[in-house]
C-alpha atoms as a PDB file:
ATOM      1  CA  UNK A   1       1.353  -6.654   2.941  1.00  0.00           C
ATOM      2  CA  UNK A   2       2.217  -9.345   5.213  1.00  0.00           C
ATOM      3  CA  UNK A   3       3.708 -12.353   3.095  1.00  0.00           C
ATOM      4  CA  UNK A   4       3.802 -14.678   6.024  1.00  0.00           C
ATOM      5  CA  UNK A   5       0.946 -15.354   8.028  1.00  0.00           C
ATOM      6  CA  UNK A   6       1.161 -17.952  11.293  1.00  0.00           C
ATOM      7  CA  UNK A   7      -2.459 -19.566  11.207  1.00  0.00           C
ATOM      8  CA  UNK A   8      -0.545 -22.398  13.578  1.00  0.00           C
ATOM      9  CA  UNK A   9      -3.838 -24.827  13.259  1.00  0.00           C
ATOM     10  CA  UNK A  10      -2.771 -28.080  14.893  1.00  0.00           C
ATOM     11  CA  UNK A  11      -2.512 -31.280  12.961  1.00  0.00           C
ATOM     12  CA  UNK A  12      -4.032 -29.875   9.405  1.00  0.00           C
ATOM     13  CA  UNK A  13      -4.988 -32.858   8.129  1.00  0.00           C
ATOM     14  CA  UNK A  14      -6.982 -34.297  11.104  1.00  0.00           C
ATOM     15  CA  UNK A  15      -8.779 -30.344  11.022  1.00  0.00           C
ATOM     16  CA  UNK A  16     -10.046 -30.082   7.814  1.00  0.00           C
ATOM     17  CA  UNK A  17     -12.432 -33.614   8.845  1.00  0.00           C
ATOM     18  CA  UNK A  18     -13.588 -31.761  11.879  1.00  0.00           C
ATOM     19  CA  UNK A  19     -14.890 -28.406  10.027  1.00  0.00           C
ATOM     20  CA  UNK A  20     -14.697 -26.058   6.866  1.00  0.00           C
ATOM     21  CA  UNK A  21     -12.588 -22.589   7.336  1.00  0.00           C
ATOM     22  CA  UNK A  22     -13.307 -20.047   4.730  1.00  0.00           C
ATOM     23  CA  UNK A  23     -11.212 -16.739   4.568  1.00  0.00           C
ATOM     24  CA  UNK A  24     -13.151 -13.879   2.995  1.00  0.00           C
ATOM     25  CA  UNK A  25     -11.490 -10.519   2.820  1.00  0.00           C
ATOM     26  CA  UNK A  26     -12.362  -7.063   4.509  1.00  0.00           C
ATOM     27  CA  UNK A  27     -14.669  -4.416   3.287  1.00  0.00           C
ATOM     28  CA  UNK A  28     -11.896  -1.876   1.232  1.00  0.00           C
ATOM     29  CA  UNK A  29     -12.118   0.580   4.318  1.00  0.00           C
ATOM     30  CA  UNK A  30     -11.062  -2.021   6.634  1.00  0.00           C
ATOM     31  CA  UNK A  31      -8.132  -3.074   4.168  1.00  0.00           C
ATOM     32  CA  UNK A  32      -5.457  -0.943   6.729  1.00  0.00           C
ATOM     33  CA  UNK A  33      -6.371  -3.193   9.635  1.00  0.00           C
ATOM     34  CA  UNK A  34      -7.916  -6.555   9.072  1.00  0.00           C
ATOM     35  CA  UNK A  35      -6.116  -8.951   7.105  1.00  0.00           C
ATOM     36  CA  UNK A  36      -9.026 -11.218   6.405  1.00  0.00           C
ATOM     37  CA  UNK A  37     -12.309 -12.468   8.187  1.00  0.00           C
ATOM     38  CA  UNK A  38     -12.585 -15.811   8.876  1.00  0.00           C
ATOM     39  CA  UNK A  39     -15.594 -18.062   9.022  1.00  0.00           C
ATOM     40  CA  UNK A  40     -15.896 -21.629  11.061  1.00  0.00           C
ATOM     41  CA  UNK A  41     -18.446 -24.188  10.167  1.00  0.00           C
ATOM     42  CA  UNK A  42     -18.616 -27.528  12.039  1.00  0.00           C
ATOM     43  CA  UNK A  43     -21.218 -30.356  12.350  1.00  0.00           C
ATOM     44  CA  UNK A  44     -20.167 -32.936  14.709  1.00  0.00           C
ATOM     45  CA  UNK A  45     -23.863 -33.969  15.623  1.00  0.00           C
ATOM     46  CA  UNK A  46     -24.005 -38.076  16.786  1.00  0.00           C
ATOM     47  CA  UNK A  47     -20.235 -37.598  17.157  1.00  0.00           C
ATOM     48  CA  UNK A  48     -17.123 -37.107  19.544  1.00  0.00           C
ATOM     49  CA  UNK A  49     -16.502 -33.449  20.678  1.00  0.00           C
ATOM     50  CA  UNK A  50     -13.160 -32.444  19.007  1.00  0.00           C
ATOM     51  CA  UNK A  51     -10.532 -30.331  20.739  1.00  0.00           C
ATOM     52  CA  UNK A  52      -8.639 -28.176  18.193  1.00  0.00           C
ATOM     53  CA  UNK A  53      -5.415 -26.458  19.370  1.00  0.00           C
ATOM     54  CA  UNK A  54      -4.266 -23.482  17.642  1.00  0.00           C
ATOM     55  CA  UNK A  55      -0.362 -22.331  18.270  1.00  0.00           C
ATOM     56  CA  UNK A  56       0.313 -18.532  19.307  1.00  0.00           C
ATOM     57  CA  UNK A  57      -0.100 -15.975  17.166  1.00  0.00           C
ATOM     58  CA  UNK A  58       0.228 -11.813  17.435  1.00  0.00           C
ATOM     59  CA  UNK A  59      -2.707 -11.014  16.106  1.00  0.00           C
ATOM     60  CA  UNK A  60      -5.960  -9.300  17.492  1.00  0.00           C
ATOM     61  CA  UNK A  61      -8.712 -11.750  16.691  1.00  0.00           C
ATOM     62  CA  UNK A  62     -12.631 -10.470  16.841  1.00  0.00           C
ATOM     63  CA  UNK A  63     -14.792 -14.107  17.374  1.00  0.00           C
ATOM     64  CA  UNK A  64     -18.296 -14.001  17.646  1.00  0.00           C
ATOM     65  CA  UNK A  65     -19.390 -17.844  18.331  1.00  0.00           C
ATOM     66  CA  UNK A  66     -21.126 -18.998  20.662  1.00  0.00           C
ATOM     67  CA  UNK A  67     -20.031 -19.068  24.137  1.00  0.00           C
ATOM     68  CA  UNK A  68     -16.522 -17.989  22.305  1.00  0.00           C
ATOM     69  CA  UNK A  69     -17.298 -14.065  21.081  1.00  0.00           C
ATOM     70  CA  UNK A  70     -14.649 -11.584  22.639  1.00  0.00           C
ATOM     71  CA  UNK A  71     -11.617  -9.851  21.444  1.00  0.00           C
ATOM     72  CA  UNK A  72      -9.024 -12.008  22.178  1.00  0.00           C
ATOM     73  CA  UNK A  73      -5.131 -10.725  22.318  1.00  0.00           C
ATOM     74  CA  UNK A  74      -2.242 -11.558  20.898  1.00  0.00           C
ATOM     75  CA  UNK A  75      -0.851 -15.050  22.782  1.00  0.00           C
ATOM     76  CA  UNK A  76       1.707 -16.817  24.145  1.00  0.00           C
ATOM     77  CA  UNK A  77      -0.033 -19.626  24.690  1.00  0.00           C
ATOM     78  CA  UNK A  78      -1.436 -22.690  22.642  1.00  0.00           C
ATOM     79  CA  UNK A  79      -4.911 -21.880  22.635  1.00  0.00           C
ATOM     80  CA  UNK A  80      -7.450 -24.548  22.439  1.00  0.00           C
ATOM     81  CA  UNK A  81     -11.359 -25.293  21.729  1.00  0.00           C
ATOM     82  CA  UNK A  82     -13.622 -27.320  22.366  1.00  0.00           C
ATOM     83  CA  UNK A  83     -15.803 -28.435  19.139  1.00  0.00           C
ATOM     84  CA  UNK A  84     -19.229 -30.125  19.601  1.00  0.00           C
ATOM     85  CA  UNK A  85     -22.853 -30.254  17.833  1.00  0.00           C
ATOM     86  CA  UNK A  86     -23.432 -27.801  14.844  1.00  0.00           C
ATOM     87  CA  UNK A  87     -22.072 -24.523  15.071  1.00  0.00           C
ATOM     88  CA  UNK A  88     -21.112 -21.201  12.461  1.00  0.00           C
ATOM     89  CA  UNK A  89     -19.474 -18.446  13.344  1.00  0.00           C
ATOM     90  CA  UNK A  90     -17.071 -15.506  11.875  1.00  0.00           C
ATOM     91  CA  UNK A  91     -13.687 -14.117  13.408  1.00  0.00           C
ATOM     92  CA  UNK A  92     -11.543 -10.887  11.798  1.00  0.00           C
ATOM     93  CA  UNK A  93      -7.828 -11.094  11.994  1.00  0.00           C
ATOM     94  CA  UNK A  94      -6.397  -7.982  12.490  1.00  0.00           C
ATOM     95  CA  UNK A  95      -2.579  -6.941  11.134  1.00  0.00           C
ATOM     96  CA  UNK A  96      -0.631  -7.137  14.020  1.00  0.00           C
ATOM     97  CA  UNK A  97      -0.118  -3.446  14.938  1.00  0.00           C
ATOM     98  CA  UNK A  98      -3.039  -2.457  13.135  1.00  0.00           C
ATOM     99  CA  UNK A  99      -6.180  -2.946  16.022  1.00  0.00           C
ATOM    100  CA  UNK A 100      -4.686  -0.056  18.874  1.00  0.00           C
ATOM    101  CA  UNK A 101      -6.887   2.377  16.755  1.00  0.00           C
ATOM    102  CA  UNK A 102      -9.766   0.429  18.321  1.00  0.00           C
ATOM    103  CA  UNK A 103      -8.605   0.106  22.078  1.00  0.00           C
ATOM    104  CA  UNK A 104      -8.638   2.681  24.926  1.00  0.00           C
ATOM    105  CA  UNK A 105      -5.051   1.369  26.037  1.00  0.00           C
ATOM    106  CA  UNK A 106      -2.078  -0.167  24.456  1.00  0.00           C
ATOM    107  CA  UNK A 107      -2.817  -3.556  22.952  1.00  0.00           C
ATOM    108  CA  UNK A 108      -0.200  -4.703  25.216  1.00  0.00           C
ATOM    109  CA  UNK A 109      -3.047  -4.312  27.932  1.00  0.00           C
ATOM    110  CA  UNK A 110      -4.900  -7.632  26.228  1.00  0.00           C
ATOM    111  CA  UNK A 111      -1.901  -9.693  25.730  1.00  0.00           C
ATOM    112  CA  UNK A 112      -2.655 -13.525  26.696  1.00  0.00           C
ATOM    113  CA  UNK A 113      -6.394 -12.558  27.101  1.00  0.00           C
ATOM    114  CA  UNK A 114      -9.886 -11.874  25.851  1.00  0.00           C
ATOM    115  CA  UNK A 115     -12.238  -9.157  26.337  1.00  0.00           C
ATOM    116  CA  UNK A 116     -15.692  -9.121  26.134  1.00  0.00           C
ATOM    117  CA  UNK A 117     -16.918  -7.635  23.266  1.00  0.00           C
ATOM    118  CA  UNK A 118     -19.232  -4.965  24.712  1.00  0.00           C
ATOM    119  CA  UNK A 119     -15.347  -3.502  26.160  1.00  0.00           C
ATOM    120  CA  UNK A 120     -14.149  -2.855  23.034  1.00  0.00           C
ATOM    121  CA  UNK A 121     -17.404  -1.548  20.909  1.00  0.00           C
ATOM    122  CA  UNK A 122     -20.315  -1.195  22.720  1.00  0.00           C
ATOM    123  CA  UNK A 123     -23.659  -2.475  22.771  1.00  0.00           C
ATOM    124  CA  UNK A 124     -23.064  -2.987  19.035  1.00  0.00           C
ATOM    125  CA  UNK A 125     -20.819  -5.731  19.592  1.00  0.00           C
ATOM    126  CA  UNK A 126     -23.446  -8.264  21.025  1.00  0.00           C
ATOM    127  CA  UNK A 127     -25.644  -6.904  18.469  1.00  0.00           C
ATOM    128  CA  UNK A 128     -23.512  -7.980  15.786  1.00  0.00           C
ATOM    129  CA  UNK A 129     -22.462 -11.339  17.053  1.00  0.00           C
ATOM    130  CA  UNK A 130     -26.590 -11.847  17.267  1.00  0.00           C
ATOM    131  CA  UNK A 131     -26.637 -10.792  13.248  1.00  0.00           C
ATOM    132  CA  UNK A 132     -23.791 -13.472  13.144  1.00  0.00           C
ATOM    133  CA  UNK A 133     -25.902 -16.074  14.786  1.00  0.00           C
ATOM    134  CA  UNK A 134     -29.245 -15.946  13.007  1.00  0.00           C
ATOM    135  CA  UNK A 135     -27.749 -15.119   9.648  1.00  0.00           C
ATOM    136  CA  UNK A 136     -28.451 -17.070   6.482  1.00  0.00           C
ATOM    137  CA  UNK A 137     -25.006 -17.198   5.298  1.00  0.00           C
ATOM    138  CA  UNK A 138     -21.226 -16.378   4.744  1.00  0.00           C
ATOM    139  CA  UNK A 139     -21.508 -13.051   3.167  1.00  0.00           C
ATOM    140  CA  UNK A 140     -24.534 -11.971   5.592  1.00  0.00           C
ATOM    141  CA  UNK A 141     -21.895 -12.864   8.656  1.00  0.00           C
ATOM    142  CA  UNK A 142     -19.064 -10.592   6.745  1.00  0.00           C
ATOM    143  CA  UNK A 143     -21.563  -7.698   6.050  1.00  0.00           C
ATOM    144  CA  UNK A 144     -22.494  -7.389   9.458  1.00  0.00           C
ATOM    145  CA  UNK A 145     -18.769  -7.104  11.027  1.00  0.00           C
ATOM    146  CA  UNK A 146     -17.595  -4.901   9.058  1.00  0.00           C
ATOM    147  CA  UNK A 147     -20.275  -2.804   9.641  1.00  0.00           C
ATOM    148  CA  UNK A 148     -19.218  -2.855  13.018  1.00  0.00           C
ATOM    149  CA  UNK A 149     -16.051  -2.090  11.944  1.00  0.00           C
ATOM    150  CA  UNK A 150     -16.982   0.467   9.708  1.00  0.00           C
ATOM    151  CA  UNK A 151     -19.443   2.541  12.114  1.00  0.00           C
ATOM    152  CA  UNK A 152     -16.654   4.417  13.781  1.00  0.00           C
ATOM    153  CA  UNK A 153     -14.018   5.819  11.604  1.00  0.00           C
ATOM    154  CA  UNK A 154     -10.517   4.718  12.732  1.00  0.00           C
ATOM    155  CA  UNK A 155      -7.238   6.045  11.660  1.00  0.00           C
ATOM    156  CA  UNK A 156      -3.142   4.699  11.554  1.00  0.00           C
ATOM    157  CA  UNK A 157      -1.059   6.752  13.185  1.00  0.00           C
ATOM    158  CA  UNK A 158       2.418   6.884  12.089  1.00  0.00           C
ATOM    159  CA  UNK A 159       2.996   5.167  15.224  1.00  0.00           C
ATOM    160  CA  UNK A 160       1.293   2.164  14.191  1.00  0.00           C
ATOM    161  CA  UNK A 161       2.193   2.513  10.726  1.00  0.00           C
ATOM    162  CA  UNK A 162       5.308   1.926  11.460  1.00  0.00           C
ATOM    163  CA  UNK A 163       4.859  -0.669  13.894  1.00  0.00           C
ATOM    164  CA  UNK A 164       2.969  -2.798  11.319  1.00  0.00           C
ATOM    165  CA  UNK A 165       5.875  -2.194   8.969  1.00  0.00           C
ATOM    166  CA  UNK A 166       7.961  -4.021  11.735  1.00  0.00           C
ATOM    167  CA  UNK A 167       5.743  -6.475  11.919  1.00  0.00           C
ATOM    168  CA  UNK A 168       5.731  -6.913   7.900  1.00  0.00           C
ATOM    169  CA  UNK A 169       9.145  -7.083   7.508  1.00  0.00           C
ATOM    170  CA  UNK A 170       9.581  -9.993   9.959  1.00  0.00           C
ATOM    171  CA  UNK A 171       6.846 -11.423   7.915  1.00  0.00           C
ATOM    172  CA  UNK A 172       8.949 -10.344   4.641  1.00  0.00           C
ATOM    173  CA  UNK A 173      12.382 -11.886   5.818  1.00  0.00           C
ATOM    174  CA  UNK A 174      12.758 -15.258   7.280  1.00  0.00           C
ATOM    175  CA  UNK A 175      16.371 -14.042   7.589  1.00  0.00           C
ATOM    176  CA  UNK A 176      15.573 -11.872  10.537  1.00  0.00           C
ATOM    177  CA  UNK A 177      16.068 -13.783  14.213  1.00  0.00           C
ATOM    178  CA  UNK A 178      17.395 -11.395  16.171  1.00  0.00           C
ATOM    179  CA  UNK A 179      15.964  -7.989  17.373  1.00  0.00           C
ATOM    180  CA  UNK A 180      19.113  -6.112  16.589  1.00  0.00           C
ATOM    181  CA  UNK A 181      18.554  -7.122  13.020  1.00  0.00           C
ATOM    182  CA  UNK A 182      14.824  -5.259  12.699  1.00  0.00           C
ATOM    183  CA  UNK A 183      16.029  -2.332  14.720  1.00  0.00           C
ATOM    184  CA  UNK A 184      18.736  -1.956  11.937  1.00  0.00           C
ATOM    185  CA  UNK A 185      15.896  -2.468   9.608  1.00  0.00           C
ATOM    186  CA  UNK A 186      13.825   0.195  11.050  1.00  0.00           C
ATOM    187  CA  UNK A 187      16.378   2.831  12.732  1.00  0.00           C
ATOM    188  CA  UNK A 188      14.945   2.398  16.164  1.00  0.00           C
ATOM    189  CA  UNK A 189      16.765   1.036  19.033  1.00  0.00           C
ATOM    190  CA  UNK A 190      15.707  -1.788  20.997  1.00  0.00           C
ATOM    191  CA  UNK A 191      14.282   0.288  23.466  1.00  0.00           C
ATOM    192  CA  UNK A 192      12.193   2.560  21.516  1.00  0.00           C
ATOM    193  CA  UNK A 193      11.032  -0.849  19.274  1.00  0.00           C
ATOM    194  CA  UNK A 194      10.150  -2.287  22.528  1.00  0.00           C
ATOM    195  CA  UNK A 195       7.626   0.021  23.788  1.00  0.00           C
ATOM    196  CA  UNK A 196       6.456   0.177  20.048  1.00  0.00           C
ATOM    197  CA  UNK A 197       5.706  -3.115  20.411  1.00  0.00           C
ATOM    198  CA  UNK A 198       4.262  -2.850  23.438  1.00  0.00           C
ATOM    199  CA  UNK A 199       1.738  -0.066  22.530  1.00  0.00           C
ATOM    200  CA  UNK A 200       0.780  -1.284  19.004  1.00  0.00           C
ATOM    201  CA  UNK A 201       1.624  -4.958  19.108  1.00  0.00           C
ATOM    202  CA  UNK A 202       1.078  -6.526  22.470  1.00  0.00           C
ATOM    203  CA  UNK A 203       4.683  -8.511  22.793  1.00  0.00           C
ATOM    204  CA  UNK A 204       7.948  -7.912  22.646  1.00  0.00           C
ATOM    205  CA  UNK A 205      10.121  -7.870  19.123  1.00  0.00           C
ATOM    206  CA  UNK A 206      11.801 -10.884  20.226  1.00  0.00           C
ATOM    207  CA  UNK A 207       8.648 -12.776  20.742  1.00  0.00           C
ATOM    208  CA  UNK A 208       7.144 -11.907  17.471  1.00  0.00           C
ATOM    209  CA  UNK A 209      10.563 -13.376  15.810  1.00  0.00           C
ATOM    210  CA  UNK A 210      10.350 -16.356  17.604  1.00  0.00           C
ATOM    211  CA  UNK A 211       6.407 -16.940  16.714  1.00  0.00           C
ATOM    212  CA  UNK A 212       7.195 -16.526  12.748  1.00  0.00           C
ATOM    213  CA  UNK A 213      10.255 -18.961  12.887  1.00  0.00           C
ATOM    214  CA  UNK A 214       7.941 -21.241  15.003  1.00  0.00           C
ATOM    215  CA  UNK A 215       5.473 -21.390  12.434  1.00  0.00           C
ATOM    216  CA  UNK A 216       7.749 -21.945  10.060  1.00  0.00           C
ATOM    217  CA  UNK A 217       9.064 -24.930  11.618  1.00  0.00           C
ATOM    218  CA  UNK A 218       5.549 -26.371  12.420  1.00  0.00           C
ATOM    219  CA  UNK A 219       4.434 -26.035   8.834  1.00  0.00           C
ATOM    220  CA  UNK A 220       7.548 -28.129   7.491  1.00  0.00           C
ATOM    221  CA  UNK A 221       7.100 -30.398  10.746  1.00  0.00           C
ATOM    222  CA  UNK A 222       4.042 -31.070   9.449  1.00  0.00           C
ATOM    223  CA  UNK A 223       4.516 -31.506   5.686  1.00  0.00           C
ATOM    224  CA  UNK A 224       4.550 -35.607   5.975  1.00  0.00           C
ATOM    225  CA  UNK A 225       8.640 -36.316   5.309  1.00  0.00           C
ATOM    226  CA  UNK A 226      10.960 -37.441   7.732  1.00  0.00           C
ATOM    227  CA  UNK A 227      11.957 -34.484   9.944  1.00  0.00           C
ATOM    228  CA  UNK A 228      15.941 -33.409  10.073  1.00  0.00           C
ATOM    229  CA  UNK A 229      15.857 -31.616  13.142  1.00  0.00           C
ATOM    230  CA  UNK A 230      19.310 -30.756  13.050  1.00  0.00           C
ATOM    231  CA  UNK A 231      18.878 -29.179   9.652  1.00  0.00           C
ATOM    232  CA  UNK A 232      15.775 -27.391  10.451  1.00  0.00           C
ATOM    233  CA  UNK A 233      17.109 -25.785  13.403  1.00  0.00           C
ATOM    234  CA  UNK A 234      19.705 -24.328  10.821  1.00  0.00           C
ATOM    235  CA  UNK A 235      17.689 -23.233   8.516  1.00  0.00           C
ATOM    236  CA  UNK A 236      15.408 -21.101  11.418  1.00  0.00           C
ATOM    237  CA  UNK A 237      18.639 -19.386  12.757  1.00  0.00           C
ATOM    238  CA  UNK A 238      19.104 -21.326  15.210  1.00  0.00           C
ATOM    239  CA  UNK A 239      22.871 -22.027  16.968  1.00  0.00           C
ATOM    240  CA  UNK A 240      21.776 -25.477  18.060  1.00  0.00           C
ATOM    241  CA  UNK A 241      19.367 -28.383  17.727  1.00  0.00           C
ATOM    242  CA  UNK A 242      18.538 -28.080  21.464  1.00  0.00           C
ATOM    243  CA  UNK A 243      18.075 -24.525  21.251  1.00  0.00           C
ATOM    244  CA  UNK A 244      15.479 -25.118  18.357  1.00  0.00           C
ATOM    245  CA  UNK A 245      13.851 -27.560  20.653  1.00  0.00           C
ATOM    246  CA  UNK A 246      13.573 -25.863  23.779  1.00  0.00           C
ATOM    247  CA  UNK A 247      11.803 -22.795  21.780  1.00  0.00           C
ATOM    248  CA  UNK A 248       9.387 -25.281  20.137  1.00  0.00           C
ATOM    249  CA  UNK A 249       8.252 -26.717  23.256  1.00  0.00           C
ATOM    250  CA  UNK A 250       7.677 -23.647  25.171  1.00  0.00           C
ATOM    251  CA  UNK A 251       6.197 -22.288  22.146  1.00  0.00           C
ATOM    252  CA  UNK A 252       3.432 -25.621  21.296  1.00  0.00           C
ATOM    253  CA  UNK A 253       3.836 -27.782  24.599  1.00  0.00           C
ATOM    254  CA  UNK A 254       5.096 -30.401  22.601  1.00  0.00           C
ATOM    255  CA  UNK A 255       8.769 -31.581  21.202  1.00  0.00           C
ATOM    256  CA  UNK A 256       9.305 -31.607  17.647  1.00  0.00           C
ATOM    257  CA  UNK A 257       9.220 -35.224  17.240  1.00  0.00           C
ATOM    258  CA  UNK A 258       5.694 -35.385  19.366  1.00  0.00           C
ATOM    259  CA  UNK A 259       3.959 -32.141  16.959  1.00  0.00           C
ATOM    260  CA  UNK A 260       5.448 -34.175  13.720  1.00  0.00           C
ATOM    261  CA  UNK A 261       3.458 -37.208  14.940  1.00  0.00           C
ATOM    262  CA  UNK A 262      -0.145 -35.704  15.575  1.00  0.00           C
ATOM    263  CA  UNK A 263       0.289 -33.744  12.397  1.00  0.00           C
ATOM    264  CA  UNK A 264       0.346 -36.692  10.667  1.00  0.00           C
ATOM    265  CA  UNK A 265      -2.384 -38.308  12.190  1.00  0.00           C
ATOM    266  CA  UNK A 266      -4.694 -40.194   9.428  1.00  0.00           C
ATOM    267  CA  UNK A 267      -7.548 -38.265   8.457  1.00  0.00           C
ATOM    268  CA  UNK A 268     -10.356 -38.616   6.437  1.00  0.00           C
ATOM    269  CA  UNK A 269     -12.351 -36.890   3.512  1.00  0.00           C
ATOM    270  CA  UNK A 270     -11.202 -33.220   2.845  1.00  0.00           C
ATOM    271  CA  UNK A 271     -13.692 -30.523   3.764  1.00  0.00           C
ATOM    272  CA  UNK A 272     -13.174 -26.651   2.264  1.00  0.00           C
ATOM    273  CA  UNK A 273     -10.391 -25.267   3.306  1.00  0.00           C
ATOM    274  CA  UNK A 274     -10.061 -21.653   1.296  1.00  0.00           C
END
């Protein structure tokens, strides 16, 4: 199982004032593809609308909010959303490598995008981000995706088996940050874990390296001590400080020194954060 997880929520501390995130996990059929579900409550009546940025991930996330239900791809992009009045709602992350079983095409095909969610399953996808809307609570919101889930049987190939073992053992190894290093891992060559990648993943090797040590470096970037760039960059594999912050800008929008800052912006009362 996947020991490191890029969740990549944008300045933590000002996030968990702005709603409560809940992580709840899969029915034990589902354990093979979804890593958790996770549920969004906010209640920003008589105040500002909040924009929360989330960093890139390669994960296949399910949403069903309103306005915001869709199957949404793995990204290279810092996605961000708009938060305003009172709103619920329920999302399943799925382990990267883990959600071809549920496309007609190679996951590859929604990279950087989302699809609606009649695409993917149906008239049963509306219906169950209806069940989401009207129901009376957390569990209720669970039950009914992974009955969705559940309705058609899916299976692993070895294919993706195998590609989710990639993707675990980047996960596993902060140690890996170069390509050459998992194809040693895994016996493949570049080539062959490219269009592994491609099919099961939806980005290259190289990008799903880069997104893990990215994480990494936003989580200590925004742990609330005094930054050493230089020695960060180190620690991530990288040959240079500039190096370290080139990636991190492409990667967030922002340099280092500016994603440190709103990290730490003050915020107020904690709300749940499981």
């Amino acid at each position: 199982m996947v020991h490191r997880i890029p969740r990549g929520i944008v300045a933590e501390a000002t996030a968990r004032t702005m709603f409560t995130l809940t992580r709840y996990p899969p029915a034990p059929e589902l354990a093979e593809f979804v890593d958790y579900h996770w549920v969004l409550r906010w209640d920003l009546r008589g105040k500002p609308p909040h924009e929360q940025r989330v960093l890139p991930n390669i994960a296949v996330n399910v949403t069903f909010f309103p306005g915001a239900s869709g199957v949404y791809g793995p990204a290279r992009a810092v996605f961000s959303h708009r938060l305003a009045g009172r709103v619920h709602g329920l999302g399943a992350r799925f382990r990267p490598g883990c959600f071809r079983a549920f496309l007609d095409g190679p996951v590859g095909d929604i990279a950087d995008r989302a699809v609606p969610l009649a695409d993917v399953f149906g008239p049963a996808g509306p219906q169950a981000a209806e069940s989401v809307r009207t129901a009376a609570g957390d569990a209720e919101m669970v039950r009914a995706i992974d009955n969705l889930l559940i309705a058609k049987p899916r299976v692993l190939t070895p294919a993706a088996r195998l590609a989710a073992a990639a993707v675990e053992q980047i996960a596993r190894d902060p140690g890996i940050i170069r390509v050459a290093q998992l194809c040693a891992d895994t016996g493949l060559t570049t080539r062959s874990l490219q269009r592994l990648f491609a099919e099961h993943v939806g980005c290259p090797p190289k990008w799903a390296i880069r997104i893990y040590r990215l994480n990494d470096a936003a989580q200590q970037l925004g742990a609330g001590t005094s930054p050493d760039y230089a020695g960060l960059a180190v620690r991530l594999g990288y040959s240079d400080q500039s190096h370290f912050i080139r990636d991190f800008r492409t990667v967030t929008g922002q340099s280092p020194g500016e994603y440190a800052r709103t990290a730490r912006t003050p915020a107020g009362p904690d709300r749940k954060w499981t």
